[in-house]
N, C-alpha and C. Protein backbone atom coordinates (compact mmCIF):
# COMPACT_ATOMS: atom_id res chain seq x y z
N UNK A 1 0.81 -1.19 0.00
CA UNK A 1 0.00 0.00 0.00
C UNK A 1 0.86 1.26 0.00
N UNK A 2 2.06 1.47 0.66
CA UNK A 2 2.76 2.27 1.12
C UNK A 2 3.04 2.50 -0.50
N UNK A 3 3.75 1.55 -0.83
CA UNK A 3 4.46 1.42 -2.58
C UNK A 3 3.69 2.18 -3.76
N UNK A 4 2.52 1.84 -3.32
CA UNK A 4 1.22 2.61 -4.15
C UNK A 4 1.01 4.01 -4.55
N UNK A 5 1.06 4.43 -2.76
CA UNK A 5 1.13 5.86 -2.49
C UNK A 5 2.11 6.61 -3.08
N UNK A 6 3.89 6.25 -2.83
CA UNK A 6 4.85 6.65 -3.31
C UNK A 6 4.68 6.70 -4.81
N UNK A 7 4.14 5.11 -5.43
CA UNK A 7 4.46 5.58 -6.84
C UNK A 7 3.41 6.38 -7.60
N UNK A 8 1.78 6.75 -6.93
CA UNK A 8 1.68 8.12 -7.18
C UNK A 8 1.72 9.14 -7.22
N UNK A 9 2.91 9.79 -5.78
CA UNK A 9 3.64 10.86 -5.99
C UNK A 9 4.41 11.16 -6.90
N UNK A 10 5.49 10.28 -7.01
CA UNK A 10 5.87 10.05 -8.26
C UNK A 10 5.49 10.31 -9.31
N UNK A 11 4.26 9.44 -10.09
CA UNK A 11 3.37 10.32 -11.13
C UNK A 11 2.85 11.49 -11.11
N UNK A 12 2.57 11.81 -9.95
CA UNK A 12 1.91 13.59 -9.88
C UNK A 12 3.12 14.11 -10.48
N UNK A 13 4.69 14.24 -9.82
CA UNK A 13 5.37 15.27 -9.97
C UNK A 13 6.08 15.09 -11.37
N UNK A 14 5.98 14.08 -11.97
CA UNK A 14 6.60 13.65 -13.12
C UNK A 14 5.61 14.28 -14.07
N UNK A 15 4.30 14.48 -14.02
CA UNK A 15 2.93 15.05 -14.88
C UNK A 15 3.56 16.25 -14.70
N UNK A 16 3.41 17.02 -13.18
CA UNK A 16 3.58 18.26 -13.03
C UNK A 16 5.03 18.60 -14.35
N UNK A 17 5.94 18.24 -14.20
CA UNK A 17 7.44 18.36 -15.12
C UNK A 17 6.85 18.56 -16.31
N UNK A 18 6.06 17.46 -16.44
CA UNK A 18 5.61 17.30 -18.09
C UNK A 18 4.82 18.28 -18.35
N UNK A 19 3.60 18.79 -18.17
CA UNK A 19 2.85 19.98 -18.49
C UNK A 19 3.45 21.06 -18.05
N UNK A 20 4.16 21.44 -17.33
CA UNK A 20 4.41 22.97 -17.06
C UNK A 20 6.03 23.30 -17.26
N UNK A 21 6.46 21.83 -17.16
CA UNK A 21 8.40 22.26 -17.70
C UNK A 21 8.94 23.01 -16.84
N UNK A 22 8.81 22.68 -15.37
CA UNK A 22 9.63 23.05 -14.19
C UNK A 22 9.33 22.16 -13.24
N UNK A 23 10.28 21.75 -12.21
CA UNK A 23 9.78 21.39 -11.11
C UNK A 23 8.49 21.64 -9.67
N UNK A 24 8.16 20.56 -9.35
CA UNK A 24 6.67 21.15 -8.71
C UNK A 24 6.77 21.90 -7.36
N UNK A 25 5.74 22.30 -7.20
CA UNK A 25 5.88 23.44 -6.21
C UNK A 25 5.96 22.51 -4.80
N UNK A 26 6.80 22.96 -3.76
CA UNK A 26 7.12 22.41 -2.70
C UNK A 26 5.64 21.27 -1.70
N UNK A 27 4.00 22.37 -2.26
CA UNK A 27 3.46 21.85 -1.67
C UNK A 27 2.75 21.29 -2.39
N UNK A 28 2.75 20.50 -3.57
CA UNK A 28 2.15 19.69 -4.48
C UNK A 28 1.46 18.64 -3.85
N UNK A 29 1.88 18.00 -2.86
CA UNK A 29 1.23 16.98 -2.11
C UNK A 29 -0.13 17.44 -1.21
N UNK A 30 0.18 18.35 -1.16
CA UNK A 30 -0.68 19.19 -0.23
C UNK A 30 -2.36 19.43 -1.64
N UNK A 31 -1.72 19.88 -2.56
CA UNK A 31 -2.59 20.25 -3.45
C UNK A 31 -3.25 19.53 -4.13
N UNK A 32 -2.12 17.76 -4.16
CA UNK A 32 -2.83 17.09 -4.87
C UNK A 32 -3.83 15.84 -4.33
N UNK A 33 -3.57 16.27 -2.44
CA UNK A 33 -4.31 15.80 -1.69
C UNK A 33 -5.67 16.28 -1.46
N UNK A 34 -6.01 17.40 -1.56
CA UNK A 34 -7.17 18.67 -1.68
C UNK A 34 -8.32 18.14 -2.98
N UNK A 35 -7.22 17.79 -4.17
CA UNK A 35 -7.89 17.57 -5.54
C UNK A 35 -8.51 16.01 -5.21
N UNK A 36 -7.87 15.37 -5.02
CA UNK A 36 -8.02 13.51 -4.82
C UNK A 36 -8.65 13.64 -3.84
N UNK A 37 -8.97 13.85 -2.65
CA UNK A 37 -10.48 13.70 -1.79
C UNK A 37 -11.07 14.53 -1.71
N UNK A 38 -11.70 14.69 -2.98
CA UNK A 38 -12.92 15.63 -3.51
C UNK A 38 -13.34 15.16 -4.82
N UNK A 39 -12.70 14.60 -5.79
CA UNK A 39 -13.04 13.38 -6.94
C UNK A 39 -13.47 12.62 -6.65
N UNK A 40 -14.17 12.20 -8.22
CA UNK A 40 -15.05 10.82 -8.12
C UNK A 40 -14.34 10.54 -9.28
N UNK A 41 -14.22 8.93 -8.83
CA UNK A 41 -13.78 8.18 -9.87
C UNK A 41 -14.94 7.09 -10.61
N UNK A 42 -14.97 7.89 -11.68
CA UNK A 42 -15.95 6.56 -12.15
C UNK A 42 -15.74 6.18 -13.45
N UNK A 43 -16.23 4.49 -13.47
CA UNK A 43 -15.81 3.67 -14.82
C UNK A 43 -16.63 4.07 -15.51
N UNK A 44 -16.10 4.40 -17.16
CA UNK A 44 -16.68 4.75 -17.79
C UNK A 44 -16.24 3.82 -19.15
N UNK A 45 -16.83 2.59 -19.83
CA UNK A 45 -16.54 2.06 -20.84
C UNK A 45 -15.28 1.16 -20.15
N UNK A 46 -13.78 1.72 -20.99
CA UNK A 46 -12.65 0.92 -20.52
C UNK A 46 -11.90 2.04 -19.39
N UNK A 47 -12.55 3.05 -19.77
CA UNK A 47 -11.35 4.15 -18.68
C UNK A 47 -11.98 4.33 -17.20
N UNK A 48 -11.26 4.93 -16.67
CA UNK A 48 -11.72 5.69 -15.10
C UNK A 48 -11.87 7.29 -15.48
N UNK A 49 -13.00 7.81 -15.05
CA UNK A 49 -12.60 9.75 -14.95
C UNK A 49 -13.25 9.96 -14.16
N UNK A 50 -12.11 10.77 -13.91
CA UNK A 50 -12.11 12.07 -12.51
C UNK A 50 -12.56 12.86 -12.71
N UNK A 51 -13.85 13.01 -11.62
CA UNK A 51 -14.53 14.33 -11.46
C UNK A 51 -14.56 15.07 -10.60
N UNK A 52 -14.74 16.37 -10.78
CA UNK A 52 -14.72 17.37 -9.53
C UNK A 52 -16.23 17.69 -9.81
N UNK A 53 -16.90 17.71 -8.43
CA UNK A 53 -18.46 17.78 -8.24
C UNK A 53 -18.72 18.83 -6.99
N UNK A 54 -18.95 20.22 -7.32
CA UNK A 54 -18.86 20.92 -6.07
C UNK A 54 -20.38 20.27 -5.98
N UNK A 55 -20.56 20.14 -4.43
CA UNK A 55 -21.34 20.14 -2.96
C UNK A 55 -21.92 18.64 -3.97
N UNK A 56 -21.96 17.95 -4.50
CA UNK A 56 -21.86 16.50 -4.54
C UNK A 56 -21.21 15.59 -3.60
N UNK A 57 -19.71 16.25 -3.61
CA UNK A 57 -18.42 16.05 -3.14
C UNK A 57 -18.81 15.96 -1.50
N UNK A 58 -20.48 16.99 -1.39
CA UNK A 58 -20.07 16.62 0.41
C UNK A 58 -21.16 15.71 0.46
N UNK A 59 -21.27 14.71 0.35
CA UNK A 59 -22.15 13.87 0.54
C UNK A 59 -21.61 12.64 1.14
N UNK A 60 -21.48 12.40 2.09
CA UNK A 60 -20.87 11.08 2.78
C UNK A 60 -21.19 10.06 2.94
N UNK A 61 -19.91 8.91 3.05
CA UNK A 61 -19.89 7.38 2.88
C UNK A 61 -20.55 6.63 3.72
N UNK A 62 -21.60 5.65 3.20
CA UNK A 62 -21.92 4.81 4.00
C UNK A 62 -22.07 3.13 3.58
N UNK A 63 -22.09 2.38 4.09
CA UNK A 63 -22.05 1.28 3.07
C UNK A 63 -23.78 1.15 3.30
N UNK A 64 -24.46 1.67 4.02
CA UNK A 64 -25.70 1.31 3.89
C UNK A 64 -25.84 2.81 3.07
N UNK A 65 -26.15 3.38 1.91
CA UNK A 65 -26.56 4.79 1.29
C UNK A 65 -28.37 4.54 1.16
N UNK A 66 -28.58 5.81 0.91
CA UNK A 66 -29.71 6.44 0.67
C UNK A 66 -29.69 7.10 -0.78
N UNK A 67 -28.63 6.88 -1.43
CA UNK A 67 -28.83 7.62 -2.66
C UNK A 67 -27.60 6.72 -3.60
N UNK A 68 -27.64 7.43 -4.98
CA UNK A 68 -26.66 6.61 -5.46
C UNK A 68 -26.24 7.87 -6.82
N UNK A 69 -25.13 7.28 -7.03
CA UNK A 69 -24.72 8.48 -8.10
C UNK A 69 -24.61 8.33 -9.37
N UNK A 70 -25.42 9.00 -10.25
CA UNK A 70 -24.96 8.27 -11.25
C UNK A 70 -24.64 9.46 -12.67
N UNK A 71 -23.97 8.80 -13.29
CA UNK A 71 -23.46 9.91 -14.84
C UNK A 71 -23.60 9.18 -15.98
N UNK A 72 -24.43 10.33 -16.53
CA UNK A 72 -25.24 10.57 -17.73
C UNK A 72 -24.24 11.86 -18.66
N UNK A 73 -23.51 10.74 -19.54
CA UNK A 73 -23.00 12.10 -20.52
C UNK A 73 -21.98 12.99 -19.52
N UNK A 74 -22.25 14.49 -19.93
CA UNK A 74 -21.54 14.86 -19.06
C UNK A 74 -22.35 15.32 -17.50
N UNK A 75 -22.79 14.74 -17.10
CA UNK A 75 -23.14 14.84 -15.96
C UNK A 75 -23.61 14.55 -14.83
N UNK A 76 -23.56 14.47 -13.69
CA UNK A 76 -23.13 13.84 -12.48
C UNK A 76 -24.36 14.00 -11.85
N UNK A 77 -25.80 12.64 -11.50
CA UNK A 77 -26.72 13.31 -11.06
C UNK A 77 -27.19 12.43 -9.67
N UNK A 78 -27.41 13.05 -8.11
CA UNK A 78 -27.81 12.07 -7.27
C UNK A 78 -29.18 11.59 -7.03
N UNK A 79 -29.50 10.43 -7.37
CA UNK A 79 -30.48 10.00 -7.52
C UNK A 79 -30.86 8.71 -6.19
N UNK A 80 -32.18 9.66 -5.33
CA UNK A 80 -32.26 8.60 -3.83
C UNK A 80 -33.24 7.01 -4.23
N UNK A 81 -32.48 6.68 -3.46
CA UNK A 81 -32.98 4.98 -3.66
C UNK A 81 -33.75 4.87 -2.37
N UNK A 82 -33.77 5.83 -1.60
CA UNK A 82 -35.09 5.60 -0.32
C UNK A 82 -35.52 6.77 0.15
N UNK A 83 -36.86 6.71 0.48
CA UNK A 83 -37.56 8.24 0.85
C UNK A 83 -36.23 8.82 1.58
N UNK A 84 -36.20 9.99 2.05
CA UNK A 84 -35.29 10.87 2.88
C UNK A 84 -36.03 12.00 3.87
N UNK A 85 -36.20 12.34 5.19
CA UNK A 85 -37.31 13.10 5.64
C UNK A 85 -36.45 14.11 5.12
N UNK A 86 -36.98 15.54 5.33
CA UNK A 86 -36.26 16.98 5.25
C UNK A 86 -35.28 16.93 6.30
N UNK A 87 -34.10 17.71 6.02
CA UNK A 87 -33.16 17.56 7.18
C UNK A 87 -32.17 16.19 7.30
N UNK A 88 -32.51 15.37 6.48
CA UNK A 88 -31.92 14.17 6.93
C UNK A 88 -30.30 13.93 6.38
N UNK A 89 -29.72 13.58 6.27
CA UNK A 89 -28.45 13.04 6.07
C UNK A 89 -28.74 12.13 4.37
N UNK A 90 -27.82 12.71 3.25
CA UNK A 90 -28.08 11.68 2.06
C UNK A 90 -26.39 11.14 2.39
N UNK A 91 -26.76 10.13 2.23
CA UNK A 91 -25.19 8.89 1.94
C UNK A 91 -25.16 7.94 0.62
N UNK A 92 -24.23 8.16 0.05
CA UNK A 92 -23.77 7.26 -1.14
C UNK A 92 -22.02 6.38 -0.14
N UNK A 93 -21.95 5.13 -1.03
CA UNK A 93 -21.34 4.62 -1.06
C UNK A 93 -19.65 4.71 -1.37
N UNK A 94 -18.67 5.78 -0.97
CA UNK A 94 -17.43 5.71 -2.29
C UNK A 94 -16.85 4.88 -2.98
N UNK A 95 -16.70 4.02 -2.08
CA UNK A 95 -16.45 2.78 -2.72
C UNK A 95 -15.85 1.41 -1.40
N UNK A 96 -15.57 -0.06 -2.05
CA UNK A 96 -15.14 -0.90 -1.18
C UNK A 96 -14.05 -0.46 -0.89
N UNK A 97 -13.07 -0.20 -0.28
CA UNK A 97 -11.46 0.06 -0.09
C UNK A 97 -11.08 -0.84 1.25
N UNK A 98 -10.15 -0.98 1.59
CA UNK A 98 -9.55 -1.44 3.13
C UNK A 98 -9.47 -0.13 3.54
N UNK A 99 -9.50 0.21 4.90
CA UNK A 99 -9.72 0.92 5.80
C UNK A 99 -8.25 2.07 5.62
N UNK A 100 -7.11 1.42 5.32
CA UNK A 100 -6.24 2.69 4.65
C UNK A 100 -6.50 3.03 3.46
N UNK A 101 -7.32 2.70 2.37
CA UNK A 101 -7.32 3.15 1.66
C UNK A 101 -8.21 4.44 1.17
N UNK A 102 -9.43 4.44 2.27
CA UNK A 102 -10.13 5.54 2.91
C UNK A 102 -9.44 6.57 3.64
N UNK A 103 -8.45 6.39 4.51
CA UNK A 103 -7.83 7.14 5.15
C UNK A 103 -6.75 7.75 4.04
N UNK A 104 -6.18 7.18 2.95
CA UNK A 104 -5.23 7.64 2.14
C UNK A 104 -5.98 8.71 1.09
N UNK A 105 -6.87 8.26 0.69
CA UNK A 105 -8.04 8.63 -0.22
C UNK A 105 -8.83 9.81 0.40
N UNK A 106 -9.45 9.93 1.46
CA UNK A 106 -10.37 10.60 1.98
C UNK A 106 -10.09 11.32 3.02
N UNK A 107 -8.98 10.62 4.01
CA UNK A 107 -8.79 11.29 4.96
C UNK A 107 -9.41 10.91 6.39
N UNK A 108 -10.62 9.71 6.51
CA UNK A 108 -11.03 9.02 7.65
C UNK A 108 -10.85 7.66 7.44
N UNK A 109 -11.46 6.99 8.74
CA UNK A 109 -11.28 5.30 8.15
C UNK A 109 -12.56 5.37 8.84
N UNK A 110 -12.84 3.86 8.10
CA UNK A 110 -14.08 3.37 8.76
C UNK A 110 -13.82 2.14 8.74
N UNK A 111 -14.62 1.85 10.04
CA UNK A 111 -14.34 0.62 11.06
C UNK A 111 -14.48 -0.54 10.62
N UNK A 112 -15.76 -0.48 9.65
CA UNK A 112 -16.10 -1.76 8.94
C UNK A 112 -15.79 -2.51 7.76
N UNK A 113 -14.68 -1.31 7.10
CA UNK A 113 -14.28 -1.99 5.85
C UNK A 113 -12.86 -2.72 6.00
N UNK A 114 -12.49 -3.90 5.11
CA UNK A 114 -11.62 -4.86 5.38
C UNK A 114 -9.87 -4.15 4.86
């Protein structure tokens, strides 16, 4: 897991080189931690794409959800799979991960995933 992490720093700063033709800014990790737990990754055909979804993005993980996400073309729409009162809490799923991979990804862990 550790190996993982490193070799996508690695790719960030090697991209960064490649599009801008200087070395990356000291706090790139910082920035590219900000960008990556706030994306959605979703399969699309054979690829993965990354989306940035303002206030989508705050909708939190549960493995039991109330809603589910889905994209149409270009766009990202939440659609509830059970009544919801007013006020209530909507939860989608992010995905299965092991419990660091939430914490690497997102920034919490949760207790129940393997």
């Amino acid at each position: 897991f550790v190996r993982r992490i490193e070799g996508h720093r690695v790719k960030v700063k090697d991209a960064w080189v490649k599009q801008v033709g200087q070395g990356p800014p000291e706090d790139l990790g910082w920035i590219n931690a900000c960008v990556i737990s706030r994306c959605f990754h979703i399969a699309s055909g054979t690829s993965v794409l990354a989306w940035l979804a303002p206030m989508v993005d705050m909708i939190n993980h549960s493995f039991s959800p109330n809603c589910k996400v889905v994209t149409l073309s270009d766009t990202i729409d939440v659609v509830m799979i059970e009544k919801v009162a007013a006020g209530s809490e909507v939860f989608f799923t992010y995905a299965h991960f092991p419990t660091a991979h939430f914490f690497w990804r997102y920034g919490f862990f949760v207790p129940d995933s393997t």
